[in-house]
C-alpha atoms as a PDB file:
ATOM      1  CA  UNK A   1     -23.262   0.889  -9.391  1.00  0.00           C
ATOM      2  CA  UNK A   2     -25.145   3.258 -11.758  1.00  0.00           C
ATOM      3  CA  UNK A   3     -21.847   5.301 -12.216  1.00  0.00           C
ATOM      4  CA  UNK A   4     -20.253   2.018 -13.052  1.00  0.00           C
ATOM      5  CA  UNK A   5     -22.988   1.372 -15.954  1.00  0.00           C
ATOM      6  CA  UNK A   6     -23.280   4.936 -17.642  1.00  0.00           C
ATOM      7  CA  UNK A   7     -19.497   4.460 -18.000  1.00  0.00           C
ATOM      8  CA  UNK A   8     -19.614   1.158 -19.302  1.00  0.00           C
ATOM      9  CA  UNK A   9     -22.364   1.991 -21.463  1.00  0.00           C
ATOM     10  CA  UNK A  10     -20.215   5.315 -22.928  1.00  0.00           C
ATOM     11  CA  UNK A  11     -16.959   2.715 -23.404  1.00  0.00           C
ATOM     12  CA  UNK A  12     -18.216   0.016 -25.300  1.00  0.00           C
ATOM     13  CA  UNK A  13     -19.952   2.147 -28.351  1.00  0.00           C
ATOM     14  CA  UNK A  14     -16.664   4.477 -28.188  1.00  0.00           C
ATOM     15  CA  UNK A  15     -14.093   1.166 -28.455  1.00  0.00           C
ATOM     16  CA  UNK A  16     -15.992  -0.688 -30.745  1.00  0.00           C
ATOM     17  CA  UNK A  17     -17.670   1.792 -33.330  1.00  0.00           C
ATOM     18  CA  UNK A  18     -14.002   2.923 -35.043  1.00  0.00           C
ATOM     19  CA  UNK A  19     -12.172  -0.246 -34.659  1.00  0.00           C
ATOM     20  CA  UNK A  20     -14.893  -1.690 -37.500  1.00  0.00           C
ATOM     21  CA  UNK A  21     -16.229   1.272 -39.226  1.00  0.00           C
ATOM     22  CA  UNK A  22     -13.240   1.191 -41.948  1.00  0.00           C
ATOM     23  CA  UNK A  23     -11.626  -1.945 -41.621  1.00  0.00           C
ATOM     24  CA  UNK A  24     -10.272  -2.947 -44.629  1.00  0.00           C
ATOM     25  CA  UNK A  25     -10.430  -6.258 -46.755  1.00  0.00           C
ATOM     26  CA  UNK A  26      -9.315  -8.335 -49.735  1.00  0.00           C
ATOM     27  CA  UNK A  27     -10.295 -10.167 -51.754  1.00  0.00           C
ATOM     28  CA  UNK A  28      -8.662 -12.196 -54.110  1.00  0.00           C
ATOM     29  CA  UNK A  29      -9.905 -15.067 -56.827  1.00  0.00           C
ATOM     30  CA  UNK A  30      -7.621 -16.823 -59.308  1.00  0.00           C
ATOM     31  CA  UNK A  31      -9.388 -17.149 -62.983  1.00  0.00           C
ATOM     32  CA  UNK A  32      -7.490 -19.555 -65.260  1.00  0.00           C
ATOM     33  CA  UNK A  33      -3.785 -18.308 -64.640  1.00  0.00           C
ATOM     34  CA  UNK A  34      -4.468 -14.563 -63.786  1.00  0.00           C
ATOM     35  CA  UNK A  35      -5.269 -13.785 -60.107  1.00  0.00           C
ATOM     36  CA  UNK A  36      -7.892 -10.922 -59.618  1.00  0.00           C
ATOM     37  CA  UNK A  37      -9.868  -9.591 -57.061  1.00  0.00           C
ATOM     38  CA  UNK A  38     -10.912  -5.911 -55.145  1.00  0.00           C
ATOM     39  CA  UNK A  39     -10.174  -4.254 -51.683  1.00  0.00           C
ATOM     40  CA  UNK A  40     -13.011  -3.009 -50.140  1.00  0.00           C
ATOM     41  CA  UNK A  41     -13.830  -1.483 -46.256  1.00  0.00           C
ATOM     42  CA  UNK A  42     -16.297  -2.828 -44.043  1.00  0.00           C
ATOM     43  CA  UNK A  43     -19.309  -1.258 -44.439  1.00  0.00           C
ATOM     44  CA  UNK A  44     -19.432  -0.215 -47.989  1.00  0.00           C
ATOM     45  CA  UNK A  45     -16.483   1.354 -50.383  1.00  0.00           C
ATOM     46  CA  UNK A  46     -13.720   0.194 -52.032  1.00  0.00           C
ATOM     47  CA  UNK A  47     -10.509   0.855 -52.203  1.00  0.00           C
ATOM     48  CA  UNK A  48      -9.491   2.883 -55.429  1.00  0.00           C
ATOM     49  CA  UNK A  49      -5.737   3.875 -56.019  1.00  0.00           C
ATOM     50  CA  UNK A  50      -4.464   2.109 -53.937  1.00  0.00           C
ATOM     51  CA  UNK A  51      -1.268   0.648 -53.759  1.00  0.00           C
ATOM     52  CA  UNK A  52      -0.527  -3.308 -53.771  1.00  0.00           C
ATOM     53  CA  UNK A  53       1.780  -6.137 -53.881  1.00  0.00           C
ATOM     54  CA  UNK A  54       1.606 -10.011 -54.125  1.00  0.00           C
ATOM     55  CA  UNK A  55       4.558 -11.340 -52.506  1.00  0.00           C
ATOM     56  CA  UNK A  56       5.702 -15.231 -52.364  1.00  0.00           C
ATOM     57  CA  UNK A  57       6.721 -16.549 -49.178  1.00  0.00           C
ATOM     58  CA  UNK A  58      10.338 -15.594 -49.468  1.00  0.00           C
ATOM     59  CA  UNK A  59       8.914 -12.004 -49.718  1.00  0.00           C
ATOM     60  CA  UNK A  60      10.054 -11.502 -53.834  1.00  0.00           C
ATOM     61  CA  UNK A  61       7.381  -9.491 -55.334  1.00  0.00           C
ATOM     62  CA  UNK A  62       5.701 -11.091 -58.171  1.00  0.00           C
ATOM     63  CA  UNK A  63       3.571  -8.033 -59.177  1.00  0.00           C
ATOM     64  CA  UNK A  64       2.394  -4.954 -57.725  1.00  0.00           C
ATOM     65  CA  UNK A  65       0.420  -1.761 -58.993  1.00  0.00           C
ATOM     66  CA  UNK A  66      -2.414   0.083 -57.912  1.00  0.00           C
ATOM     67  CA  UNK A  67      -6.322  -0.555 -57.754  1.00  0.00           C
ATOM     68  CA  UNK A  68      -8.584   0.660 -59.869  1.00  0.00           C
ATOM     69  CA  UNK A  69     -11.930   3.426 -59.781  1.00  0.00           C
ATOM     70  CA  UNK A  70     -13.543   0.533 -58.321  1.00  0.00           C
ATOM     71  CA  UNK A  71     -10.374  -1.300 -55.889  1.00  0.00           C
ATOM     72  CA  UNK A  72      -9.293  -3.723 -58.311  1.00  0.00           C
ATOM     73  CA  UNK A  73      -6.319  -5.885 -59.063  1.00  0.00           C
ATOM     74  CA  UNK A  74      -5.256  -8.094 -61.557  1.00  0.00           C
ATOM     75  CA  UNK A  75      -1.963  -9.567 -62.252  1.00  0.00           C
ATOM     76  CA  UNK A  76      -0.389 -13.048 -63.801  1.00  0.00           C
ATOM     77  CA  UNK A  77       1.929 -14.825 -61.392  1.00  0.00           C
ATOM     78  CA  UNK A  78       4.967 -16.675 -62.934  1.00  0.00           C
ATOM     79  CA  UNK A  79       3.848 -20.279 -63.770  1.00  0.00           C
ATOM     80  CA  UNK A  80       3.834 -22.971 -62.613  1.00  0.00           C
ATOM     81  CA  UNK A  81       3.179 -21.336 -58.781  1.00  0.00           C
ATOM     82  CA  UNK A  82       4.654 -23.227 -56.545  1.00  0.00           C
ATOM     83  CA  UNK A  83       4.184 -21.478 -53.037  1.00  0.00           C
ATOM     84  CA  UNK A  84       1.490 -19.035 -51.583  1.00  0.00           C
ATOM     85  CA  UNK A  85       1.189 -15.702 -53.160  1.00  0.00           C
ATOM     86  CA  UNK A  86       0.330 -13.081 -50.790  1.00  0.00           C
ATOM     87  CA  UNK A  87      -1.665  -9.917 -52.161  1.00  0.00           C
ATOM     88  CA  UNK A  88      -1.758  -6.808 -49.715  1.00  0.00           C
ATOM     89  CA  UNK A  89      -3.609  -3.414 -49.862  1.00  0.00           C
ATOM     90  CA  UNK A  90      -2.121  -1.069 -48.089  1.00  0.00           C
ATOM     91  CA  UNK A  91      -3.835   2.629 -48.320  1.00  0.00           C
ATOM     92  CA  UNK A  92      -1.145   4.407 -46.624  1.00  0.00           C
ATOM     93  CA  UNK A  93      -3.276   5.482 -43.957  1.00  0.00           C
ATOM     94  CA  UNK A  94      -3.132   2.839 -41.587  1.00  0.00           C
ATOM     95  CA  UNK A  95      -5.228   0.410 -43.355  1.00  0.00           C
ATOM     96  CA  UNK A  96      -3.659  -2.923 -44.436  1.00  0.00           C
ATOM     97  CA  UNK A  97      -5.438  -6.142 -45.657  1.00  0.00           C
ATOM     98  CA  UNK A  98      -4.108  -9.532 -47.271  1.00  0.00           C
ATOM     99  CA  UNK A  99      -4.723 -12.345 -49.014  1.00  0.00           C
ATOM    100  CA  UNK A 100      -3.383 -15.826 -49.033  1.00  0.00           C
ATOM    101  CA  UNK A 101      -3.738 -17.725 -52.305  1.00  0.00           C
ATOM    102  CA  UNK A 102      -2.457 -21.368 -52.423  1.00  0.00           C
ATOM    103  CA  UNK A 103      -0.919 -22.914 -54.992  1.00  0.00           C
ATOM    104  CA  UNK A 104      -3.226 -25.360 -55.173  1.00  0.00           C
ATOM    105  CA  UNK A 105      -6.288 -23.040 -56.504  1.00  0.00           C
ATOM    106  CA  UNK A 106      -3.839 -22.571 -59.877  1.00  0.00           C
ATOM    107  CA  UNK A 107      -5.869 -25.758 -61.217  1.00  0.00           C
ATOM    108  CA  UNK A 108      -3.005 -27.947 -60.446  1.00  0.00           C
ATOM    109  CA  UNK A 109       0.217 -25.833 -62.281  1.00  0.00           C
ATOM    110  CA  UNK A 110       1.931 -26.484 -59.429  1.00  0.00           C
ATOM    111  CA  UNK A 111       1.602 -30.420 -59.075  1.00  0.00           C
ATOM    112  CA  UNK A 112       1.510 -30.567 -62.888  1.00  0.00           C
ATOM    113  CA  UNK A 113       5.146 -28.876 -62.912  1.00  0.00           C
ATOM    114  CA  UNK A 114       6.324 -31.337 -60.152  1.00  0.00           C
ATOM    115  CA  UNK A 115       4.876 -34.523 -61.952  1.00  0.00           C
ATOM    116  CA  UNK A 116       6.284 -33.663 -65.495  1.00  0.00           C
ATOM    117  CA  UNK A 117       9.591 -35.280 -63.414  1.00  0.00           C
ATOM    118  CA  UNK A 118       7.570 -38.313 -62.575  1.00  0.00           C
ATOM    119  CA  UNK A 119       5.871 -40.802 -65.210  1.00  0.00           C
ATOM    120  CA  UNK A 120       2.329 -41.215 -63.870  1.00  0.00           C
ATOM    121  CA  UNK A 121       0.154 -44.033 -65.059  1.00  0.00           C
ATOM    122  CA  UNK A 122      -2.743 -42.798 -67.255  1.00  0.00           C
ATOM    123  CA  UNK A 123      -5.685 -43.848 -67.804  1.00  0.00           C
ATOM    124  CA  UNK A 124      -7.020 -44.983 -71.459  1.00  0.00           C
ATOM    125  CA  UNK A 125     -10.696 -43.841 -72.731  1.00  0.00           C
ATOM    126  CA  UNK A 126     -12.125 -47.296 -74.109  1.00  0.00           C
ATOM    127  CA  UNK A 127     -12.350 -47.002 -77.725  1.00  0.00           C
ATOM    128  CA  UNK A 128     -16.119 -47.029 -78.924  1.00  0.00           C
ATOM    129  CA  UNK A 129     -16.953 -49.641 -81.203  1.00  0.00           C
ATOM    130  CA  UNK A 130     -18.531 -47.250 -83.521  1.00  0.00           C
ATOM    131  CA  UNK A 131     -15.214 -45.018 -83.628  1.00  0.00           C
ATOM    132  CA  UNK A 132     -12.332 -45.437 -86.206  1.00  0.00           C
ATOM    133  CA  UNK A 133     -11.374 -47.671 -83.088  1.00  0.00           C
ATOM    134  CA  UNK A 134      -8.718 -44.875 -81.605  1.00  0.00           C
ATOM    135  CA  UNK A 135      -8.071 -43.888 -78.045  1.00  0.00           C
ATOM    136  CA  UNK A 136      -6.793 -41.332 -76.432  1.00  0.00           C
ATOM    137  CA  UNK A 137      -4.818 -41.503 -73.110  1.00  0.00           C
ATOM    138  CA  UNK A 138      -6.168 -38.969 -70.724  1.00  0.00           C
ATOM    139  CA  UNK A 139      -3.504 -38.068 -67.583  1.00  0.00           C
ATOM    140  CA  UNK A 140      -5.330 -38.613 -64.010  1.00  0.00           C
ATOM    141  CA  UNK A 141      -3.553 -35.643 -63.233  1.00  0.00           C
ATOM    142  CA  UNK A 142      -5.468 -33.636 -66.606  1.00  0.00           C
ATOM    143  CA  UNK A 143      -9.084 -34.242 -64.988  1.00  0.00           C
ATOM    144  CA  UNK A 144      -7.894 -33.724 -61.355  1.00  0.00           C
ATOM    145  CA  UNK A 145      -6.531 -29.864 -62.285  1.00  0.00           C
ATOM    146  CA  UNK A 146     -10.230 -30.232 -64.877  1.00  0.00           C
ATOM    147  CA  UNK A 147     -11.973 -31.008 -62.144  1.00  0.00           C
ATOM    148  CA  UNK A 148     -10.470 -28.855 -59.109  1.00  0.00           C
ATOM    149  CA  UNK A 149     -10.701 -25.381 -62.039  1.00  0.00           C
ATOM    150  CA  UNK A 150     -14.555 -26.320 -62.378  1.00  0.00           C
ATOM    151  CA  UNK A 151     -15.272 -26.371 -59.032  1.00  0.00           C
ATOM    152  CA  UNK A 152     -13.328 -23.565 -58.069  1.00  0.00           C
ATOM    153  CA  UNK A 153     -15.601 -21.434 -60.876  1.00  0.00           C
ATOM    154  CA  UNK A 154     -18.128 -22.688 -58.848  1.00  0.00           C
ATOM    155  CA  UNK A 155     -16.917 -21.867 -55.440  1.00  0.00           C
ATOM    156  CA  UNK A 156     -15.269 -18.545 -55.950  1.00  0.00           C
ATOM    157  CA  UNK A 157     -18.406 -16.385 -55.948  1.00  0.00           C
ATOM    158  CA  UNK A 158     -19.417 -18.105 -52.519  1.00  0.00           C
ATOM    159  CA  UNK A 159     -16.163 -17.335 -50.958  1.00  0.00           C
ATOM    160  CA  UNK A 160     -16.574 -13.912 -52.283  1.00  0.00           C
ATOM    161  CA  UNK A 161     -19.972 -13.465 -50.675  1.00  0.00           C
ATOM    162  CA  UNK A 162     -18.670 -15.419 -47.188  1.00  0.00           C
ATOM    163  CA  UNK A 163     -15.945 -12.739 -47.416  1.00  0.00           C
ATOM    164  CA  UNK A 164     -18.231 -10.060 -46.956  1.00  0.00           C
ATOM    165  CA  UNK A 165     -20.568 -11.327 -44.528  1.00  0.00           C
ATOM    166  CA  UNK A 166     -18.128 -12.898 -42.315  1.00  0.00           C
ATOM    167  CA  UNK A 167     -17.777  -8.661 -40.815  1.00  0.00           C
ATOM    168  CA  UNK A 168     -21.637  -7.911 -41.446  1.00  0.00           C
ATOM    169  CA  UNK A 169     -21.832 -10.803 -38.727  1.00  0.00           C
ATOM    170  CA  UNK A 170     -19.146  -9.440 -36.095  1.00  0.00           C
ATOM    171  CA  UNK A 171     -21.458  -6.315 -35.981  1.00  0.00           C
ATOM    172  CA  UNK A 172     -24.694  -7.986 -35.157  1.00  0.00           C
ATOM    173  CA  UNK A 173     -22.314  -9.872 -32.373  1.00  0.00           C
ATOM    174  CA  UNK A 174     -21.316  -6.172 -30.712  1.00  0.00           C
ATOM    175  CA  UNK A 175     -24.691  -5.535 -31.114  1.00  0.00           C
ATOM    176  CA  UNK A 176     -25.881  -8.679 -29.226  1.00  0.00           C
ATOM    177  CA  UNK A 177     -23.421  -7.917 -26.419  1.00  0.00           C
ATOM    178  CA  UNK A 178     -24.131  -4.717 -25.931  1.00  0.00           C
ATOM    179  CA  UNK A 179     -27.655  -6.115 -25.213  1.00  0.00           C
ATOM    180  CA  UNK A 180     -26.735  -8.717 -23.144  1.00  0.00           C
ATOM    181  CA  UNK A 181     -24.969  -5.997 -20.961  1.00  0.00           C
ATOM    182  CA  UNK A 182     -28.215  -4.335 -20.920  1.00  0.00           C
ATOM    183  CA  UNK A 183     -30.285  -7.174 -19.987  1.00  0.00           C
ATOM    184  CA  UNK A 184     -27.796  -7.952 -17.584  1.00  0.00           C
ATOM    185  CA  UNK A 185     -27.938  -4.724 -16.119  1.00  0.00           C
ATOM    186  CA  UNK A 186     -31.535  -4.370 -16.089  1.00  0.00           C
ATOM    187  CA  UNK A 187     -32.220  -7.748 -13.676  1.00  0.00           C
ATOM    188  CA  UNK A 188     -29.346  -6.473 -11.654  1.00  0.00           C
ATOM    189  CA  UNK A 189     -31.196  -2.905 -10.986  1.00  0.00           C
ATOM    190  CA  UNK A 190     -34.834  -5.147 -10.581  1.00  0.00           C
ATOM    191  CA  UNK A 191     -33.805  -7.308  -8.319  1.00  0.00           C
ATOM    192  CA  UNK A 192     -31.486  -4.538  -5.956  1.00  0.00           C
ATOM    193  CA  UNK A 193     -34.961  -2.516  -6.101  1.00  0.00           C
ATOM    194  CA  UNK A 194     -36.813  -5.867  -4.687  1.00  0.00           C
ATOM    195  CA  UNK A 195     -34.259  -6.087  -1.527  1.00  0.00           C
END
């Protein structure tokens, strides 16, 4: 039984420790009509000069390069963008990461390209009476891609900082099971010592 534990306890720091130590991600944020964003390992550094790609989802490369001194990208996709783009970081050493970006986080190019077939009914801005009495049509479709580019100013820094602590959190789990096993452990050897 104690053989069985100092060998556990010797396995689970050994498999664990290097699968997370240098595991790397992307990250990837669309500003107006230009997607940028940074690779970066899991706890701390980034990826600089490395190669990338962003890929659509018939695998044609849109754009490729390599990061920056501090693991950027930055590149402007074709518009109006009409599938996923796919950005990968690959360091050549074993490392890979991607990112997915919809087409909807392009503020609506891609629905705006698809309704300039369709008529859509738009909506008028009442005239104010103290106006030379003009108004100006305003598309549904204008405030909705408005609308979705605000919030998504908004949101991006959020999903940025989720991005990171989203592995800070897998490491505090491995560190919670390991002392579970412990703990575990521990009542086992108490209560064989009470028989």
């Amino acid at each position: 039984m104690i053989r069985f534990l100092l060998l556990s306890f010797l396995l689970i720091p050994a498999l664990a420790a290097p699968a997370e130590a240098h595991k790397l991600k992307v990250f990837a944020a669309v500003e107006g009509d230009t997607v940028a964003g940074y690779a970066f390992f899991i706890g701390g550094g980034r990826a600089m000069g490395t190669p990338w790609t962003a890929k659509d989802v018939e695998g044609t490369v849109i754009a490729e390069g390599k990061t920056d001194d501090e693991g950027r990208y930055r590149f402007a996709p074709k518009q109006p963008v009409s599938s996923d783009i796919i950005v990968t970081v690959n360091t050549q050493e074993g490392h890979i990461a991607s990112a997915v970006i919809p087409p909807s986080r392009f503020g609506g190019n891609a629905a705006a390209g698809t309704a300039a077939a369709a008529p859509t009914a738009a909506s008028a801005v009442p005239a104010d009476s103290s106006s030379h009495g003009t108004s100006q049509p305003v598309s549904d479709q204008r405030i909705a891609a408005l609308v979705e580019s605000a919030v998504q100013r908004q949101v991006e820094p959020l999903l940025e900082r989720i991005e990171q602590m989203d592995d800070r959190l897998r490491f505090t789990d491995i560190l919670s099971g390991i002392f579970l096993i412990i703990g575990l452990a521990g009542i086992g050897l108490w209560a064989r010592s009470r028989k």
